[in-house]
Protein backbone atom coordinates (compact mmCIF):
# COMPACT_ATOMS: atom_id res chain seq x y z
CA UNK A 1 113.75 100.37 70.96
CA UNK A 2 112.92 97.32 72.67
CA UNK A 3 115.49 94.97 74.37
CA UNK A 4 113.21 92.06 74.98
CA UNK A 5 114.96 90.33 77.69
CA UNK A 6 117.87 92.03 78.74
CA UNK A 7 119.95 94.09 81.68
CA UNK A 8 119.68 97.43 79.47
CA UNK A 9 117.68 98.81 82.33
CA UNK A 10 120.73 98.23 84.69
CA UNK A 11 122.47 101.49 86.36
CA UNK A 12 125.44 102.63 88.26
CA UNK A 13 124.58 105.42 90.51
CA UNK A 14 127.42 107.64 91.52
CA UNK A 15 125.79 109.55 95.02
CA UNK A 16 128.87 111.41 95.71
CA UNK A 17 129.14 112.81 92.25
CA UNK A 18 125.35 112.89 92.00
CA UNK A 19 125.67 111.15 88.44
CA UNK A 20 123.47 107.93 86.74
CA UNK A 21 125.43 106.16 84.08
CA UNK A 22 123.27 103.91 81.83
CA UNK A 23 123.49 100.85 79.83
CA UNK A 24 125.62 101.27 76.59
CA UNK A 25 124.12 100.90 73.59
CA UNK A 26 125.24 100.40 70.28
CA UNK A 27 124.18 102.55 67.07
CA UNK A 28 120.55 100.54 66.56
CA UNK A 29 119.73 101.40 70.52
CA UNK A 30 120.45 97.80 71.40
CA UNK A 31 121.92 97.27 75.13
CA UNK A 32 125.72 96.54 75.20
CA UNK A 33 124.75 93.50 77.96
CA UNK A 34 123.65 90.16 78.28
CA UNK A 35 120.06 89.69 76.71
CA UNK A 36 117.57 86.54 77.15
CA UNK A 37 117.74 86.14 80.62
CA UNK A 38 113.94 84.89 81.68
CA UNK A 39 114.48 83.92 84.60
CA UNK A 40 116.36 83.65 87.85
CA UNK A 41 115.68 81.15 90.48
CA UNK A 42 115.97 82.07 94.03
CA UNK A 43 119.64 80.99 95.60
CA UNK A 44 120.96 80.40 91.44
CA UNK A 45 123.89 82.30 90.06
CA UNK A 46 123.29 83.83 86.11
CA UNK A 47 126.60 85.23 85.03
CA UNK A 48 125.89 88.44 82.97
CA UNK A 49 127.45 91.72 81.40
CA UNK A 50 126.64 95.02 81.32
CA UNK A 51 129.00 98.00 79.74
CA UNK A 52 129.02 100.87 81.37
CA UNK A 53 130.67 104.51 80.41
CA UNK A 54 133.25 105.11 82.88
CA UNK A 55 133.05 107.71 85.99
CA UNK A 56 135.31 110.55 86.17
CA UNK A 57 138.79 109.09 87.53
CA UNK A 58 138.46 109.17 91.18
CA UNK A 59 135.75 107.51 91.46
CA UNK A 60 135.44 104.98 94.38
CA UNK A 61 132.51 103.75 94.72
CA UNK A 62 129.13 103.34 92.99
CA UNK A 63 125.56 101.34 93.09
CA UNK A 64 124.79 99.03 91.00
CA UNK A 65 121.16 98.98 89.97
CA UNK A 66 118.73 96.53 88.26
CA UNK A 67 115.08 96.97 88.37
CA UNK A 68 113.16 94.75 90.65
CA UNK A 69 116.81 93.51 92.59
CA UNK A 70 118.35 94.93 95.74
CA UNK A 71 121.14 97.50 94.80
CA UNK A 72 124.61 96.35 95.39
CA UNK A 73 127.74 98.46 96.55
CA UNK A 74 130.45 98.35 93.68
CA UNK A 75 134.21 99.50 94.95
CA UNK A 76 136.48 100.93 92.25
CA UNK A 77 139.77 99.93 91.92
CA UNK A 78 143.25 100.51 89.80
């Protein structure tokens, strides 16, 4: 299903656990995230969300990745 203009194609990888955890989506394959986003201008802040399913417990760190944007470290905390 399509999600128009949304962050369903956002990821978390997990390289120590060698694990990708997708976008939730609910029971009509829509994204569990922010959708109609068109655009984001250079040096602008868009807040967003994105569910993820959780890593195993013990999990520290993981990637955060969105198609066409530079991954970003994500530290897991208590």
């Amino acid at each position: 299903m399509s999600n128009g203009y949304s962050l369903g194609g956002a990821a978390l990888v997990d390289h120590k656990g060698k694990k990708r955890y997708y976008t939730l989506r609910d029971t009509e394959g829509r994204c569990l995230c922010t959708t109609g986003i068109t655009e984001v201008a250079p040096g602008k802040d868009v807040p967003f969300f994105v569910q993820f399913p959780a890593p195993p417990e013990g999990t520290t760190e993981v990637e955060f990745s969105l198609p066409t944007f530079d991954s970003a470290t994500v530290e897991i905390t208590e």
